[in-house]
Protein backbone atom coordinates (compact mmCIF):
# COMPACT_ATOMS: atom_id res chain seq x y z
CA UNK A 1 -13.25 4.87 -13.67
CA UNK A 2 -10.11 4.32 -11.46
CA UNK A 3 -10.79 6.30 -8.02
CA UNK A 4 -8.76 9.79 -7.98
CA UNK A 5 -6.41 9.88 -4.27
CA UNK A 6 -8.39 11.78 -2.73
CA UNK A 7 -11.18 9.47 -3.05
CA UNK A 8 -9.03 6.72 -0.99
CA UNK A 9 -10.12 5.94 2.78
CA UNK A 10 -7.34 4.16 4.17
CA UNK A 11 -5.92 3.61 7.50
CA UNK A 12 -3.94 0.69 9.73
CA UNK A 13 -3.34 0.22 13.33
CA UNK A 14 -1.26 -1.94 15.64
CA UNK A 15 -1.43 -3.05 18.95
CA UNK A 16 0.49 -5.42 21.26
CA UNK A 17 -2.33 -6.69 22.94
CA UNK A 18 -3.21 -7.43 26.69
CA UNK A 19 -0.90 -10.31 27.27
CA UNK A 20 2.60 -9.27 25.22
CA UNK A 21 5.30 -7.06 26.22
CA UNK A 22 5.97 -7.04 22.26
CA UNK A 23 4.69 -6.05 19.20
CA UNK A 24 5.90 -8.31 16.29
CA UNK A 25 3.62 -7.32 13.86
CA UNK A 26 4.38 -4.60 10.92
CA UNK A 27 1.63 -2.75 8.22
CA UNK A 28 2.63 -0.34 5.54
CA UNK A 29 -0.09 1.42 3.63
CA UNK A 30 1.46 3.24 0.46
CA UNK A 31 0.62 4.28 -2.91
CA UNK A 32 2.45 3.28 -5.88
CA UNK A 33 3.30 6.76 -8.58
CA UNK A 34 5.94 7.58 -11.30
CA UNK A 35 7.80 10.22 -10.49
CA UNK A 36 10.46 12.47 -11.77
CA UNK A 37 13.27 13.96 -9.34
CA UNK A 38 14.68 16.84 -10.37
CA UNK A 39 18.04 17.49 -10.16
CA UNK A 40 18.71 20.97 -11.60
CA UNK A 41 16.61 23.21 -13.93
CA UNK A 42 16.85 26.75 -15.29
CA UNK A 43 13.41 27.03 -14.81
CA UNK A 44 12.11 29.58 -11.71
CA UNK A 45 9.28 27.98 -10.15
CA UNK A 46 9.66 24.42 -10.28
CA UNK A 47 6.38 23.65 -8.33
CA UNK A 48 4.79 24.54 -11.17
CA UNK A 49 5.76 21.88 -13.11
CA UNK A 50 3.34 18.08 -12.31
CA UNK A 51 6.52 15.68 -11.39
CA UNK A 52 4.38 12.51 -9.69
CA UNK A 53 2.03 10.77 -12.43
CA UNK A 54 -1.21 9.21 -11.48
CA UNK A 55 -1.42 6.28 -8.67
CA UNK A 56 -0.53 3.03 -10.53
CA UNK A 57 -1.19 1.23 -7.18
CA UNK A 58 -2.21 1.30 -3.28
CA UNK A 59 -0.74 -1.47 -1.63
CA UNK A 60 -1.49 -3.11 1.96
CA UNK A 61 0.44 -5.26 3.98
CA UNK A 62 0.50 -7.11 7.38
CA UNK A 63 3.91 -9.24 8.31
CA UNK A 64 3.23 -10.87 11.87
CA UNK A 65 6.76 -11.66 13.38
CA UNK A 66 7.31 -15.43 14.73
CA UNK A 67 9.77 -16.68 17.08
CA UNK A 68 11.99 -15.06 19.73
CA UNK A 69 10.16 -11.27 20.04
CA UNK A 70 13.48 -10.16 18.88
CA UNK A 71 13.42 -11.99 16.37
CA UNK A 72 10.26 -12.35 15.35
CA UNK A 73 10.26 -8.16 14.84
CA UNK A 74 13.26 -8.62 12.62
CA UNK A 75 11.40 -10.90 10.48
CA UNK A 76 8.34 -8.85 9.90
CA UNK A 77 10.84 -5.96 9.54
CA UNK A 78 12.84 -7.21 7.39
CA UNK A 79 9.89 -9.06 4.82
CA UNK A 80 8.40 -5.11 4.98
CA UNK A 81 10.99 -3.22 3.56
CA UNK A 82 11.80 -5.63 1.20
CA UNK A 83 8.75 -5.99 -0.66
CA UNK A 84 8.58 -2.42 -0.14
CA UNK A 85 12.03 -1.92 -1.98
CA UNK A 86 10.85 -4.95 -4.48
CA UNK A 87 7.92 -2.89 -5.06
CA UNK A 88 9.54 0.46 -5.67
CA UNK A 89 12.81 -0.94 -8.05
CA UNK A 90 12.60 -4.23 -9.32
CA UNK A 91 8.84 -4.65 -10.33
CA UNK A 92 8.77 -3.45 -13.57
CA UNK A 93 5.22 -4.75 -15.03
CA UNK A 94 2.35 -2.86 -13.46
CA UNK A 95 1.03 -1.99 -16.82
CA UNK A 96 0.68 -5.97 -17.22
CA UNK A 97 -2.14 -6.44 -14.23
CA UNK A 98 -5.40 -7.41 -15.73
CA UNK A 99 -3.75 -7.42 -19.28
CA UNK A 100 -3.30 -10.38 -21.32
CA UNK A 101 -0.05 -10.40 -20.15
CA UNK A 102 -0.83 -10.79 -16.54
CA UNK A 103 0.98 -14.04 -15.65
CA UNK A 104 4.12 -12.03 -15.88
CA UNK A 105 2.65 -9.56 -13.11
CA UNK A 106 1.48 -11.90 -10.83
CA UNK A 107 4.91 -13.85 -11.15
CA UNK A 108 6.55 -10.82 -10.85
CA UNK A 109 4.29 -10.74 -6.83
CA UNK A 110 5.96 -14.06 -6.38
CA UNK A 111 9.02 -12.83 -6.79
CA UNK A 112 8.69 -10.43 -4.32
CA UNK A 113 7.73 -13.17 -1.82
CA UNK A 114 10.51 -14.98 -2.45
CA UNK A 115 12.99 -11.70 -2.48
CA UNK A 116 11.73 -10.97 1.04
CA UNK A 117 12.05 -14.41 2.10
CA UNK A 118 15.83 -14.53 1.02
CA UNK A 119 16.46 -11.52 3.20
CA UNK A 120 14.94 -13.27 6.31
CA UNK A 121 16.48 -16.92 5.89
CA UNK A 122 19.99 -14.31 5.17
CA UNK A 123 20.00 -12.56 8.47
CA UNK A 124 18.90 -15.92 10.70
CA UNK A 125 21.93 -16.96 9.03
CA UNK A 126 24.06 -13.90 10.17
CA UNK A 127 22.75 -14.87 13.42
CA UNK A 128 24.01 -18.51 13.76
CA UNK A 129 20.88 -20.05 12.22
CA UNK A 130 18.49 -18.30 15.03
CA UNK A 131 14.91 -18.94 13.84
CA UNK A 132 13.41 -16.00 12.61
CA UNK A 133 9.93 -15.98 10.45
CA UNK A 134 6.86 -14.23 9.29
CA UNK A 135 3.70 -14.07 8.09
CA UNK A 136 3.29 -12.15 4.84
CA UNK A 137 -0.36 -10.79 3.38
CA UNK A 138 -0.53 -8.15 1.02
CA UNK A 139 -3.32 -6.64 -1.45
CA UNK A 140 -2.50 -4.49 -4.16
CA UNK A 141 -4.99 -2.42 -6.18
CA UNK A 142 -4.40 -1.83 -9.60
CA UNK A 143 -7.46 -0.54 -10.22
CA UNK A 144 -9.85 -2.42 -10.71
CA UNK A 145 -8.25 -5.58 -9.87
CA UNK A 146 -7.53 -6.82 -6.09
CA UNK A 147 -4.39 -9.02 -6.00
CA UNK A 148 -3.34 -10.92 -3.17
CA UNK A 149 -0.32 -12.33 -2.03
CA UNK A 150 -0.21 -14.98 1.15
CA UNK A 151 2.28 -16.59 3.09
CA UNK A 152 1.53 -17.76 6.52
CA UNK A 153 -2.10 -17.23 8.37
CA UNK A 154 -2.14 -13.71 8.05
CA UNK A 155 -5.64 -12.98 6.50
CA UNK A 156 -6.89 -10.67 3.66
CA UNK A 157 -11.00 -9.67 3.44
CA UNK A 158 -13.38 -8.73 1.11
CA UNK A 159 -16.57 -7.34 1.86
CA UNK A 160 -18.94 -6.41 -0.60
CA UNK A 161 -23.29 -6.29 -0.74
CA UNK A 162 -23.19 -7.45 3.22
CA UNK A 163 -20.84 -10.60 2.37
CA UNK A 164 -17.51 -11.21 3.27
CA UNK A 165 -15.28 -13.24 1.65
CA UNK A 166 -11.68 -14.59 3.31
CA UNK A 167 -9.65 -14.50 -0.12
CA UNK A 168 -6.77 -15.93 1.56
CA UNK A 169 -5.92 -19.59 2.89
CA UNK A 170 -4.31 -20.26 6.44
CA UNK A 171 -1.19 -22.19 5.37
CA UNK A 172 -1.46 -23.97 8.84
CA UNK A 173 -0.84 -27.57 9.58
CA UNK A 174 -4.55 -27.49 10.78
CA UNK A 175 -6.10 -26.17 7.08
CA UNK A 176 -3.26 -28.89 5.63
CA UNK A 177 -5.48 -31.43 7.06
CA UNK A 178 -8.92 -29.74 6.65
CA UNK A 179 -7.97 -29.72 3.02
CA UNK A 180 -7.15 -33.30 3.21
CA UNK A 181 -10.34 -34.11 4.80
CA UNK A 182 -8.35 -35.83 8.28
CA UNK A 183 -9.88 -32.81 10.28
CA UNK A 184 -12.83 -30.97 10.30
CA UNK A 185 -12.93 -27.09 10.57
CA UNK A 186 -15.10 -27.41 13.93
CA UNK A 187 -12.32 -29.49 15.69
CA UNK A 188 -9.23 -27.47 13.94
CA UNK A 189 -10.87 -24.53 15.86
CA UNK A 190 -9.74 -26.61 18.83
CA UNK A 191 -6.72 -27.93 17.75
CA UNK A 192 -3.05 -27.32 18.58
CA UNK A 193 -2.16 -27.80 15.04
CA UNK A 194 -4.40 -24.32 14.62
CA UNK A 195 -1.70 -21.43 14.65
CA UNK A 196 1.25 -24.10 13.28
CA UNK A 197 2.69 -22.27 10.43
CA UNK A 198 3.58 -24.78 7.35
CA UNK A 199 4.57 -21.94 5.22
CA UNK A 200 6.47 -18.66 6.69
CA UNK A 201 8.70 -15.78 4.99
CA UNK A 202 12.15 -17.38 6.58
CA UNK A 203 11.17 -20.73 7.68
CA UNK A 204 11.98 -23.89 5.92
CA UNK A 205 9.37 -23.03 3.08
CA UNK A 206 7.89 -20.26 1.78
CA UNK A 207 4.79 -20.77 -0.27
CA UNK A 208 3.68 -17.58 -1.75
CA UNK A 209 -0.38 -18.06 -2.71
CA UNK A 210 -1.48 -15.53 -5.71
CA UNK A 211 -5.25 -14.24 -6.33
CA UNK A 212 -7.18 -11.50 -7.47
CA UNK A 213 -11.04 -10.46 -7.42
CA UNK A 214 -12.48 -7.64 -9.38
CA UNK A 215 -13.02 -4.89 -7.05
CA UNK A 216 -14.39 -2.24 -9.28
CA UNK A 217 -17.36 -1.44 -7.54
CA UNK A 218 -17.69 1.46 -5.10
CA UNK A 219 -18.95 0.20 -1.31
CA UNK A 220 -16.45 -2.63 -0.93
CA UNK A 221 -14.23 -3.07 1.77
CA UNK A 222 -10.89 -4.51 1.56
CA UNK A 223 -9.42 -5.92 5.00
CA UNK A 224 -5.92 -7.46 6.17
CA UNK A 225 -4.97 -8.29 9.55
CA UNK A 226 -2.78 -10.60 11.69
CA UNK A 227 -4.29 -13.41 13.16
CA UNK A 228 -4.24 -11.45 16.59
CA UNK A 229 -8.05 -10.14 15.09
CA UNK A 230 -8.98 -13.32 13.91
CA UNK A 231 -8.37 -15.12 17.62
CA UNK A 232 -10.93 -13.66 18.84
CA UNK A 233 -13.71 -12.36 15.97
CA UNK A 234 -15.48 -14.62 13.79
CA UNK A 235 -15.76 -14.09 9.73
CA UNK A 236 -19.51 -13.32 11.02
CA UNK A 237 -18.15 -10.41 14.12
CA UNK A 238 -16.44 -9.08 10.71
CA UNK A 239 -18.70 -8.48 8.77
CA UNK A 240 -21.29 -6.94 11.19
CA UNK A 241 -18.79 -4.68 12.13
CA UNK A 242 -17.78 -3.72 8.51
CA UNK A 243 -21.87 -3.64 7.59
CA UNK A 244 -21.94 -0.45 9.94
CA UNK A 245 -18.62 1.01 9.58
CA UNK A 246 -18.48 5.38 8.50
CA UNK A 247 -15.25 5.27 8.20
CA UNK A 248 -11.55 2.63 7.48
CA UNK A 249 -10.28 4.50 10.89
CA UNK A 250 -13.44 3.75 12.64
CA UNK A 251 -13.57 0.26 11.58
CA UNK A 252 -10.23 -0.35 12.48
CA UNK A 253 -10.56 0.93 15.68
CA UNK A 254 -14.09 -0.92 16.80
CA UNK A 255 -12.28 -4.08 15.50
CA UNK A 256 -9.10 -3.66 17.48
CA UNK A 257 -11.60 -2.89 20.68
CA UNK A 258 -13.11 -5.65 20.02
CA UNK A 259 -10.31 -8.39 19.88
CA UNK A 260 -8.73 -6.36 23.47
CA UNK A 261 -12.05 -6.88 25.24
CA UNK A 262 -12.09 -10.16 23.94
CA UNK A 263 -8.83 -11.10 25.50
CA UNK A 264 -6.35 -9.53 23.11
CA UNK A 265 -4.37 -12.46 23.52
CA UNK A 266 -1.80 -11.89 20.42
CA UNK A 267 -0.47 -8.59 18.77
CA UNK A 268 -3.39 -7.02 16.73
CA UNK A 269 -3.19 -5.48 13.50
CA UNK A 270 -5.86 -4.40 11.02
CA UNK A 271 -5.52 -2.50 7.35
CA UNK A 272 -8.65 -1.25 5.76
CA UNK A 273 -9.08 0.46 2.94
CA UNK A 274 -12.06 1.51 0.91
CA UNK A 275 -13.25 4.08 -1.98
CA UNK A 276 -15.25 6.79 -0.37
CA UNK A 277 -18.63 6.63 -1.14
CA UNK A 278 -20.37 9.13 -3.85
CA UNK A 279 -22.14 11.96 -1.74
C-alpha cells in the first residue's frame, strides 16, 4: 500500500564545506499532486471542498555546480528549476511508471535531462561560450518503484536489510577506464582522472543514465548526495551510519559532520528520505 504523506521522512542539507567560499551545489525535495485552482465559485466555504489529489510522486535531487563558482551555481540552478518545471508541465505519463507502458515514462525522465541540459549549454552561450556545467542525480518515487536519473558523479543510495547499494554510475573518465578494464578501482581512488566529469548537464555531452529498483518495502533508505560526501566516506562509513540512523534529519546531519571533520574539502550535500517505520 502506497505510504500516505504523512508517513514520509524526508529532509536535505547543504553545506559549503571547510575549504570553499562557495556553495555550488542545489537539492529540491518536493512532492508531485494534481491539483485544481480555483478561480471563482458561488460556493461559501471553499476549504471545504479536497482540491490537491493524492501524491503521484516525491522526487529528490542533487545538481553539483562545475566551473567558475559563478558559474558553476548557475548551472546547478538552472538544471533545478528546469527539471522542476519539466516535472510540473511537460511530463505527462506518471500513470505509465511500472506499467507496461513504462518505456514511455522513463523516456519521458530522459527528456527532462536533456530539457535541463539545453537550458545550461543556452545561457553559457548568452555568456560568450563561458563553461558552465553540472552534475544531475535525481530519484523519483512512484510508489513502489525507485527511478533514477544520472548525469555526472553525483551519487544516489539504497539501503535496505543492512546493505547498501550505489544505484548510480560515476560518469568519470576514471570509471570510463575501470569499465574498460585499463584501471583498477584501487588506483582510480588515486587517480587524477577520479573527479573528471565525461558526462555533465551543459558540457559537451550529456548522458542521462535511467534505473529503477523496487522499493516497496518499509525500512529502506533512499540517499543522494554530491560527491562532496563521497570524498571523504566510504560506501562502508554509509551504511554504518544509515544502520543506526532515528531519523532522515539525523542522518543527514551525522553524515554532513562527518565529511567536515573529515576535511570537508568540497561543497556537501545529502537528501534522505525514508517511510516512517510502523509503531
Amino acid at each position: 500500500m502506497r505510504p500516505r504523506d504523512d508517513e514520509l521522512d524526508l529532509f536535505g542539507l547543504t553545506h559549503p564545506g571547510r575549504e570553499r567560499t562557495v556553495n555550488q551545489d542545489q537539492f529540491l525535495l518536493c512532492t508531485v499532486h494534481p491539483q485544481i485552482v480555483v478561480r471563482g465559485t458561488s460556493l461559501e466555504r471553499i476549504e471545504a471542498i479536497t482540491l490537491r489529489g493524492e501524491r503521484m510522486a516525491t522526487i529528490m535531487l542533487v545538481a553539483d555546480g562545475v566551473g567558475g563558482s559563478a558559474d558553476g551555481t548557475e548551472a546547478s540552478r538552472l538544471a533545478t528549476i528546469a527539471i522542476t518545471e519539466y516535472f510540473a508541465s511537460a511530463m505527462r505519463c506518471w500513470h505509465a511508471a511500472g506499467s507496461a507502458s513504462e518505456a514511455e515514462f522513463m523516456d519521458e525522465l530522459r527528456d527532462a535531462a536533456h530539457e535541463a541540459h539545453r537550458r545550461v549549454r543556452e545561457q553559457s552561450e548568452a555568456l560568450d561560450g563561458r563553461r558552465m556545467a553540472t552534475t544531475l542525480s535525481v530519484g523519483i518515487v512512484v510508489w513502489p518503484w525507485l527511478y533514477v536519473v544520472q548525469v555526472g558523479d553525483s551519487r544516489c543510495y539504497h539501503y535496505q536489510d543492512g546493505a547498501l547499494q550505489q544505484l548510480t554510475r560515476d560518469q568519470t573518465l576514471a570509471q570510463d577506464m575501470i569499465d574498460r578494464g585499463a584501471l583498477t578501482p584501487e588506483r582510480a581512488q588515486h587517480s587524477p582522472l577520479q573527479h573528471v566529469l565525461s558526462s555533465a548537464i551543459g558540457a559537451e555531452e550529456a548522458l542521462p543514465e535511467v534505473t529503477r529498483l523496487d522499493i516497496g518495502r518499509r525500512g529502506s533508505i533512499t540517499l543522494v548526495c554530491s560527491d562532496g560526501l563521497t570524498k571523504h566516506l566510504s560506501d562502508d562509513d554509509i551504511a554504518r551510519a544509515c544502520a543506526t540512523m532515528t531519523s532522515s534529519e539525523q542522518l543527514c546531519r551525522d553524515l554532513l559532520e562527518t565529511a567536515l571533520e573529515r576535511g570537508g574539502t568540497d561543497n556537501i550535500t545529502v537528501v534522505v528520505g525514508r517511510v516512517r517505520p510502523l509503531r
